[in-house]
Protein backbone atom coordinates (compact mmCIF):
# COMPACT_ATOMS: atom_id res chain seq x y z
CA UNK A 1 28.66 14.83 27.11
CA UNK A 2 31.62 17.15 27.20
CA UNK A 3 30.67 20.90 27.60
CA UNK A 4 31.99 23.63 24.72
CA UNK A 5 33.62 20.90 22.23
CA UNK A 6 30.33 20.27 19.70
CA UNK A 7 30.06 22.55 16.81
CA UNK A 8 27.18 25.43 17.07
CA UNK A 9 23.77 24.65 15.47
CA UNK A 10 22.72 27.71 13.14
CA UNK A 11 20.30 28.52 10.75
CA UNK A 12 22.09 27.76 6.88
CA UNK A 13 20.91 29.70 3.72
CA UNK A 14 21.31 27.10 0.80
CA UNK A 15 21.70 28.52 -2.46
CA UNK A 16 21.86 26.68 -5.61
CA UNK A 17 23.41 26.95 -8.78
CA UNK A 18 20.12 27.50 -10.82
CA UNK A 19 19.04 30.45 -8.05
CA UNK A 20 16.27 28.97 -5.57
CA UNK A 21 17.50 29.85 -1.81
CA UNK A 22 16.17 28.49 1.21
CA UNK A 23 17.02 27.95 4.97
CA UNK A 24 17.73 24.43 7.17
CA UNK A 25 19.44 23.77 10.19
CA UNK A 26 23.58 22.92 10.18
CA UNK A 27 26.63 23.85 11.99
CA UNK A 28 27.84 25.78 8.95
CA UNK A 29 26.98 29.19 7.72
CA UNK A 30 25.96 28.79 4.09
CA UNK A 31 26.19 25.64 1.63
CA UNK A 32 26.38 25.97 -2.19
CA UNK A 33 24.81 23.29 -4.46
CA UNK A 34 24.83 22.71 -8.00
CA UNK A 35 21.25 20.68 -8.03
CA UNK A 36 18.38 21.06 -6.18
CA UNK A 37 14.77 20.10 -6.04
CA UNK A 38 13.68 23.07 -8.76
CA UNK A 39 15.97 22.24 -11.02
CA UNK A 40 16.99 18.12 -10.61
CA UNK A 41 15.25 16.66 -14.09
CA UNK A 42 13.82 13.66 -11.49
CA UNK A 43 12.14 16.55 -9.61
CA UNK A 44 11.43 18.65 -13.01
CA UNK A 45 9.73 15.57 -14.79
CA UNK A 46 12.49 16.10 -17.36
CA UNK A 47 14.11 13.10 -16.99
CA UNK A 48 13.85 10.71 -20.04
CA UNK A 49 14.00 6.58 -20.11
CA UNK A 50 15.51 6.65 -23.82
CA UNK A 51 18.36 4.39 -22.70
CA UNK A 52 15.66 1.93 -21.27
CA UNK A 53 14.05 1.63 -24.32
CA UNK A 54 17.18 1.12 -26.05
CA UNK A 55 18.07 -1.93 -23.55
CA UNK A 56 14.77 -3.14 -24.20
CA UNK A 57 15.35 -3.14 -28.05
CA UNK A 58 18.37 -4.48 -27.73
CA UNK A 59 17.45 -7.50 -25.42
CA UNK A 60 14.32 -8.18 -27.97
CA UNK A 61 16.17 -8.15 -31.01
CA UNK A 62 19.48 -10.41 -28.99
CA UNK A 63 16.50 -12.81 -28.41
CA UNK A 64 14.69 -12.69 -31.53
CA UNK A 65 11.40 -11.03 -30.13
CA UNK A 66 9.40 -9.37 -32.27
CA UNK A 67 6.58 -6.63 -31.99
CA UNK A 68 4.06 -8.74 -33.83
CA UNK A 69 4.74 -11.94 -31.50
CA UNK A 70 4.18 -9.37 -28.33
CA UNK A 71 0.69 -8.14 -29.66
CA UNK A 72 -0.37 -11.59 -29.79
């Protein structure tokens, strides 16, 4: 490999939009994100499936299924 052309490896403080900080590896000095693992509703548990229960609704009623024929 060619000497003094690759970018320097330093230590990066990430900061996020909602406040958590913490440190990785990188060849840039800081990095600024707007979602992170404290504050991503996947992460949270926040995240909702309303719209999947809407497709399933919809694909049951387009199909004429009913709740009493699925209990039985």
């Amino acid at each position: 490999m060619k000497k003094n052309i690759h970018p320097t490896y330093v230590t990066t403080k990430v900061t996020c939009s909602c406040g958590n900080e913490f440190e990785v590896k990188s060849n840039k000095e800081a990095l600024h994100l707007e979602v992170c693992d404290k504050c991503h509703p996947f992460y949270t548990g926040k995240q909702s499936n309303v719209s999947r229960k809407g497709n399933i609704d919809k694909f049951n009623k387009k199909y004429g299924i009913h709740a009493e024929e699925k209990a039985a």
